[in-house]
C-alpha atoms as a PDB file:
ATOM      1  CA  UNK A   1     141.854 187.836   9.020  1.00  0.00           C
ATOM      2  CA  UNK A   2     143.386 186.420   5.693  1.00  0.00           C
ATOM      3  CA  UNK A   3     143.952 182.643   5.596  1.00  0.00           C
ATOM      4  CA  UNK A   4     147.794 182.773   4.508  1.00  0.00           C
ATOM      5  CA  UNK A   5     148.183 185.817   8.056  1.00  0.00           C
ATOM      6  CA  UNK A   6     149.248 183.956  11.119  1.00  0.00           C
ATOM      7  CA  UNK A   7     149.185 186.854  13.487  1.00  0.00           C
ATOM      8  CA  UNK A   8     145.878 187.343  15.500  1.00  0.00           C
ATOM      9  CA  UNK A   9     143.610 189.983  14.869  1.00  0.00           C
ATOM     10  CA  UNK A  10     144.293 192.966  18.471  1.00  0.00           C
ATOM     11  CA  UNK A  11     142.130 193.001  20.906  1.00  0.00           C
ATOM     12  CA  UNK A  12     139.494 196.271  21.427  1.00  0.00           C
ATOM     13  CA  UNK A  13     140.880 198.780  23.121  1.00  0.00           C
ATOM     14  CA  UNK A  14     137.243 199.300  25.037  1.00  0.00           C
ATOM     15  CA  UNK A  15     138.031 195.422  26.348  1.00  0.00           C
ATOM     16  CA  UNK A  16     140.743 196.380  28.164  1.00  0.00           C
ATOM     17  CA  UNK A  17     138.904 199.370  29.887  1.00  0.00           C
ATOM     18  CA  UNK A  18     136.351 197.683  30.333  1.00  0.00           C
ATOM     19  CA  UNK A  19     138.422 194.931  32.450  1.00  0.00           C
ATOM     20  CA  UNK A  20     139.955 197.420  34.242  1.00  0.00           C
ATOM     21  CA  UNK A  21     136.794 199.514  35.674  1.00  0.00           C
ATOM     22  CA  UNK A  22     135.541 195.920  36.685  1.00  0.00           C
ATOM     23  CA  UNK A  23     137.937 195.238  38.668  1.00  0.00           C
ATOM     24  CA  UNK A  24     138.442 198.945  40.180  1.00  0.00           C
ATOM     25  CA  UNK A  25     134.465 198.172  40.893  1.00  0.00           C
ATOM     26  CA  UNK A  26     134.779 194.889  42.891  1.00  0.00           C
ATOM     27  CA  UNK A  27     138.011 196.602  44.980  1.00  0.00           C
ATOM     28  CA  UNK A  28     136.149 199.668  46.015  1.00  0.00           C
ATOM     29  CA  UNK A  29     132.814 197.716  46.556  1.00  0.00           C
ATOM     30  CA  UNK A  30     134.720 195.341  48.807  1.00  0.00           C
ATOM     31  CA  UNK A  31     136.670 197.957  50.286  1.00  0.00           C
ATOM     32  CA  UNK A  32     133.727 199.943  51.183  1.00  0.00           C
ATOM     33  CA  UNK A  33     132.109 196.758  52.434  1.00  0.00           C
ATOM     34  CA  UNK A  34     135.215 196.567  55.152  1.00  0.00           C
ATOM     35  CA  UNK A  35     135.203 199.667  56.407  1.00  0.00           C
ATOM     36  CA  UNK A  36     131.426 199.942  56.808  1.00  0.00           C
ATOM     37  CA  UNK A  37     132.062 196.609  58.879  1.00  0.00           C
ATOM     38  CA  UNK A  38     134.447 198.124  61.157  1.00  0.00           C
ATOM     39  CA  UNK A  39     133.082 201.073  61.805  1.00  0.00           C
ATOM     40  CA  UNK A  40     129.390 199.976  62.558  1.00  0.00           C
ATOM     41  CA  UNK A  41     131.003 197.329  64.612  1.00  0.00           C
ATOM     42  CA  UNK A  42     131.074 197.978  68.277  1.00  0.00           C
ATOM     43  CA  UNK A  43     133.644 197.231  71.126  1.00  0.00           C
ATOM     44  CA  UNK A  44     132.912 194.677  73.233  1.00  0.00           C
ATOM     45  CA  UNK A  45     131.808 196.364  76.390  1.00  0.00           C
ATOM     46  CA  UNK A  46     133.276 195.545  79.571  1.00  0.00           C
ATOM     47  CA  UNK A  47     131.957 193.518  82.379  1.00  0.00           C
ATOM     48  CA  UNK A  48     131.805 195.484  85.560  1.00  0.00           C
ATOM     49  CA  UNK A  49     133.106 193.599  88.471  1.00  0.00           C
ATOM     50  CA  UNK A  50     129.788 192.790  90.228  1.00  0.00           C
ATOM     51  CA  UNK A  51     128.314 191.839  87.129  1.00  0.00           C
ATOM     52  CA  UNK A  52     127.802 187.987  87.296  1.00  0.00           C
ATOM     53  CA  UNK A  53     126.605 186.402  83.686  1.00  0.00           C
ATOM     54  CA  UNK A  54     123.228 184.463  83.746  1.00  0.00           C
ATOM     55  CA  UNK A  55     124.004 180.721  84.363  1.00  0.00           C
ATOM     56  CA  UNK A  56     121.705 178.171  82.445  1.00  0.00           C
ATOM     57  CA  UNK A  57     119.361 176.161  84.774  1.00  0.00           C
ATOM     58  CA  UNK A  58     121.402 173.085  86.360  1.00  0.00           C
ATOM     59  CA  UNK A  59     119.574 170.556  84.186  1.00  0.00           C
ATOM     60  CA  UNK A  60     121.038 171.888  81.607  1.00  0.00           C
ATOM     61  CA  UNK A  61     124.950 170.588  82.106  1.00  0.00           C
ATOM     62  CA  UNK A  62     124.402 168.523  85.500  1.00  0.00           C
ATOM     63  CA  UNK A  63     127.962 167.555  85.513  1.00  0.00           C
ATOM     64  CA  UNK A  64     129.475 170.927  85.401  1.00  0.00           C
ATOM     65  CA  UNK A  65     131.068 172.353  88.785  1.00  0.00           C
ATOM     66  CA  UNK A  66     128.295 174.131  91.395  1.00  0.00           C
ATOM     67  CA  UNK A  67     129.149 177.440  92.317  1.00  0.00           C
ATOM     68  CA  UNK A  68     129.525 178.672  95.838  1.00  0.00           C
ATOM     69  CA  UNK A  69     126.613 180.993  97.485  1.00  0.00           C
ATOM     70  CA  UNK A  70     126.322 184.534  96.849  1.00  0.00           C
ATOM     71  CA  UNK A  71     128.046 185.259 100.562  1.00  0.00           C
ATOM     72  CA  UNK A  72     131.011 182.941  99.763  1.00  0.00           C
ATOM     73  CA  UNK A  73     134.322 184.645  98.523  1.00  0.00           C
ATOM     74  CA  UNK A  74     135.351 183.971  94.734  1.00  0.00           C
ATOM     75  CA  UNK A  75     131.061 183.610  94.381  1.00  0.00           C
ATOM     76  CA  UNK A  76     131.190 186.310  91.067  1.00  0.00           C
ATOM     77  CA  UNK A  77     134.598 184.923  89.927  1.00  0.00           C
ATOM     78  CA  UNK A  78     133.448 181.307  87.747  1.00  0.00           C
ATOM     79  CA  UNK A  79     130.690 182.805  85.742  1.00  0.00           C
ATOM     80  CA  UNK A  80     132.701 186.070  84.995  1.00  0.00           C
ATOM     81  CA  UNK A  81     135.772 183.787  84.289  1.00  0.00           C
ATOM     82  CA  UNK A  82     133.613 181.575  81.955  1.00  0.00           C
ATOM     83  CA  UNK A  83     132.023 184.719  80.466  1.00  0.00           C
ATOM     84  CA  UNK A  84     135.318 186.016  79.573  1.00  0.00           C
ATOM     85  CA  UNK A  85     137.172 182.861  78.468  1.00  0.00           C
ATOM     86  CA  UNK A  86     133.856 182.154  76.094  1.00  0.00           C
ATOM     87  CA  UNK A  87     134.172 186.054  74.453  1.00  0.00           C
ATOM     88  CA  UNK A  88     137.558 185.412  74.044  1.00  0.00           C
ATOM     89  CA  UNK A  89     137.668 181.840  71.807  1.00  0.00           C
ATOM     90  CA  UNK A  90     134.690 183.880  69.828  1.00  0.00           C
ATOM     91  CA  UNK A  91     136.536 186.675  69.133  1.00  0.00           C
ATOM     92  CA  UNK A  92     140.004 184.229  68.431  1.00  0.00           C
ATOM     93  CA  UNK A  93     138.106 181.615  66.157  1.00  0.00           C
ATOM     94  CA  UNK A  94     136.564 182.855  62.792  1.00  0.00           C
ATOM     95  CA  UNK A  95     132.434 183.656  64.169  1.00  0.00           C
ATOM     96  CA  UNK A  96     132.636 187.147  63.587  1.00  0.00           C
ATOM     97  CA  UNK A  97     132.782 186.325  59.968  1.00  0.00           C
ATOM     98  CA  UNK A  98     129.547 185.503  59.560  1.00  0.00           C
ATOM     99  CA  UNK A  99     128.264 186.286  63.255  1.00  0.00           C
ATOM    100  CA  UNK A 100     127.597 190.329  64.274  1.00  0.00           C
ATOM    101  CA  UNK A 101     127.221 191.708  67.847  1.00  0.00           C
ATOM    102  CA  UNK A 102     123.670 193.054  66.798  1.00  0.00           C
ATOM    103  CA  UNK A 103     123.577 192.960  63.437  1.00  0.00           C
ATOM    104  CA  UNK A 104     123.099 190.015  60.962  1.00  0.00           C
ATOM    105  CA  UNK A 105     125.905 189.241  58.557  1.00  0.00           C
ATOM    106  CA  UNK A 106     125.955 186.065  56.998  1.00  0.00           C
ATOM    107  CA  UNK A 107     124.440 184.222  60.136  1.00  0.00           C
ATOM    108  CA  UNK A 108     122.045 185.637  63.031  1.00  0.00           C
ATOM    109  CA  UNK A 109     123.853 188.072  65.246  1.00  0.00           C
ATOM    110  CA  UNK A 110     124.481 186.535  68.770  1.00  0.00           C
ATOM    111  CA  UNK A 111     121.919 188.915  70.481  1.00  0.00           C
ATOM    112  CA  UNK A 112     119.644 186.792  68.071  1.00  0.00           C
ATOM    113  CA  UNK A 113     120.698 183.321  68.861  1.00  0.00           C
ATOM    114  CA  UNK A 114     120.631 184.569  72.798  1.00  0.00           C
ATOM    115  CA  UNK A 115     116.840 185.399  72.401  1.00  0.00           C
ATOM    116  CA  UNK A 116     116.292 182.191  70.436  1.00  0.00           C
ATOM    117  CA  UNK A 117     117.462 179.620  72.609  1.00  0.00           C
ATOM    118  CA  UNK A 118     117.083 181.790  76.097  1.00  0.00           C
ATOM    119  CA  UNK A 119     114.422 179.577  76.940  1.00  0.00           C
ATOM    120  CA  UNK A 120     115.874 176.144  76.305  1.00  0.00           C
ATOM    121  CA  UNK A 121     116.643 174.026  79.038  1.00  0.00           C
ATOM    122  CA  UNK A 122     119.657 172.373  76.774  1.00  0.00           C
ATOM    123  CA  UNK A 123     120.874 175.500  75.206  1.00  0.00           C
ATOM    124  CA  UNK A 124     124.580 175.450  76.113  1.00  0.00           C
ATOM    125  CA  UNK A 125     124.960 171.645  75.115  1.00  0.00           C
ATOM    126  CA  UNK A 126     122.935 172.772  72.389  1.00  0.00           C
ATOM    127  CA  UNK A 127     124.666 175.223  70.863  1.00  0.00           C
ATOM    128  CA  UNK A 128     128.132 173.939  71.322  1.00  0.00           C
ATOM    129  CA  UNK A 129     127.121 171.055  69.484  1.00  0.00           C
ATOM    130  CA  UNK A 130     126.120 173.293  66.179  1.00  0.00           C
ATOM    131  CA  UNK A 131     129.387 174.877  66.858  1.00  0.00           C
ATOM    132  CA  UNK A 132     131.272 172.111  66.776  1.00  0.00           C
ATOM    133  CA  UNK A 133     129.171 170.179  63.920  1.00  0.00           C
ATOM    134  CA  UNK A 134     127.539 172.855  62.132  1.00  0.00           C
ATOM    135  CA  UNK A 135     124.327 173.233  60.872  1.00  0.00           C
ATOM    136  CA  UNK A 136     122.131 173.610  57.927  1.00  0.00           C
ATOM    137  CA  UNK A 137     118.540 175.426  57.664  1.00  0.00           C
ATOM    138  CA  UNK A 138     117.953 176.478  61.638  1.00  0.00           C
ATOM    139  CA  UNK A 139     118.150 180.292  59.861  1.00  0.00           C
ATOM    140  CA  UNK A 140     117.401 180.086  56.652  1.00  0.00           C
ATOM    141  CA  UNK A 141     119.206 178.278  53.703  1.00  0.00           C
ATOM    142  CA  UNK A 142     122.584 179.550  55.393  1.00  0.00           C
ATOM    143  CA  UNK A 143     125.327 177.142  56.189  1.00  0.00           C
ATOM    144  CA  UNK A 144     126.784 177.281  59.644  1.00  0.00           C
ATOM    145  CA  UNK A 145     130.024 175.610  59.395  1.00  0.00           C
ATOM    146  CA  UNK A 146     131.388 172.715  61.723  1.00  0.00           C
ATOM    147  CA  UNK A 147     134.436 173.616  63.766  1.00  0.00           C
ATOM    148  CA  UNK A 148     136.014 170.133  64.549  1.00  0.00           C
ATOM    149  CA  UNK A 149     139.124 172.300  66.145  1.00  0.00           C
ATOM    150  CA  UNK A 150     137.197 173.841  68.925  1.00  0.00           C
ATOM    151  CA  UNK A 151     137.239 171.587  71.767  1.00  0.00           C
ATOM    152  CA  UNK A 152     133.797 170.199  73.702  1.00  0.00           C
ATOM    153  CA  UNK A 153     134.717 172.859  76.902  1.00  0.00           C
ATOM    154  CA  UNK A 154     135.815 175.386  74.529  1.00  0.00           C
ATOM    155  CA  UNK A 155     132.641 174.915  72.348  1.00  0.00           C
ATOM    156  CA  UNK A 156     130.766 175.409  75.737  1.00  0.00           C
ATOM    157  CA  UNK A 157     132.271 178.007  77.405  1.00  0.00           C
ATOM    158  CA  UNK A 158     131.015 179.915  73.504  1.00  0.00           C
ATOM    159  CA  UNK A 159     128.076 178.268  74.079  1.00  0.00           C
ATOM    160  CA  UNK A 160     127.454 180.293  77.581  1.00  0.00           C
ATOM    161  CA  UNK A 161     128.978 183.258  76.746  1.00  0.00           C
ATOM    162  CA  UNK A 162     126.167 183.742  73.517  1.00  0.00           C
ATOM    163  CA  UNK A 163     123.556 182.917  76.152  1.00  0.00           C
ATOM    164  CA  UNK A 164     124.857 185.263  78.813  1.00  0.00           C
ATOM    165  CA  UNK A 165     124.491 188.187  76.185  1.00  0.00           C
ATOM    166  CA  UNK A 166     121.600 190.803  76.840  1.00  0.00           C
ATOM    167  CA  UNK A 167     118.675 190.467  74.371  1.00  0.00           C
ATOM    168  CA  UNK A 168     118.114 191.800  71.369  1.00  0.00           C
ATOM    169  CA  UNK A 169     115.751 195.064  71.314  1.00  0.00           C
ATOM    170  CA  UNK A 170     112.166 193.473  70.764  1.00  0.00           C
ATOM    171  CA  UNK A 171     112.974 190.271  71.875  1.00  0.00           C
ATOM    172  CA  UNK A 172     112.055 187.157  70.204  1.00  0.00           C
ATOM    173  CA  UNK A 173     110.619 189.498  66.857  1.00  0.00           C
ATOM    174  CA  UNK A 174     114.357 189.950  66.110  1.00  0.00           C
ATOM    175  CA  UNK A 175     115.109 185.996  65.353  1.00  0.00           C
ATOM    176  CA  UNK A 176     111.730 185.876  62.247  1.00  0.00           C
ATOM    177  CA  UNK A 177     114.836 187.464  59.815  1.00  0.00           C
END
């Protein structure tokens, strides 16, 4: 550029192009990302009605409501009801961001976390406390968000629902990721 010219020298062309393809890259890489997400993702299966979800031992919330005997009516209808209400704020609120079925994402699928914490006594209170405050280095250097809108009973009924799931295929080997 002479020092008496005041218009800029143009740009390369191969800039440009260059621009372009990077971007066209990060679309289709994110777009393949998506799909690949949806369709290994699988629908929530559902509960048959004389399935009754595993209830954490009574020390472990000894001020929630008993439930009636097996030969009582409505017996099958509290843990179901919980079950259901639990899935349901999970799949409303943002967990499956980060949070697979059976497959890790971001954080440990909840298969993983089930197997984890199946044999803590204080797993629900637990667990709806790291949903509700978050957590740092429980699975690695990943960041578990706090969720100060989800509610103590709403971060409980998550809580049991996680724990109610079946466990992942060889057990406890699946939480060492």
């Amino acid at each position: 550029m002479h020092p008496d010219d005041d218009t800029p020298p143009p740009r390369p062309r191969w800039l440009g192009w260059a621009l372009i393809a990077f971007g066209l890259l990060i679309t289709l890489g994110m777009l393949n990302l998506g799909v690949r997400m949806v369709l290994t993702a699988k629908p929530p299966q559902a509960e048959a009605p004389g399935d009754v979800a595993p209830q954490p031992p009574a020390s472990a919330n000894p001020t929630a409501p008993t439930v009636p005997a097996a030969g009582a009516s409505g017996a099958a209808v509290a843990p179901q009801t919980t079950s259901l209400a639990g899935q349901a704020l999970v799949e409303a609120s943002d967990c499956l961001r980060c949070h697979g079925m059976d497959r890790r994402y971001v954080g440990p699928s909840f298969r993983q976390i089930a197997a984890r914490y199946q044999d803590r006594p204080d797993a629900a209170a637990y667990l709806a406390r790291k949903i509700r405050e978050g957590s740092v280095g429980e699975w690695g250097r990943t960041v578990m968000p706090r969720h100060p809108q989800v509610t103590e009973v709403q971060a409980h009924a998550m809580a049991l629902w996680v724990l109610g799931l079946p466990i992942a295929e060889g057990g406890s080997s699946a939480t060492q990721q």
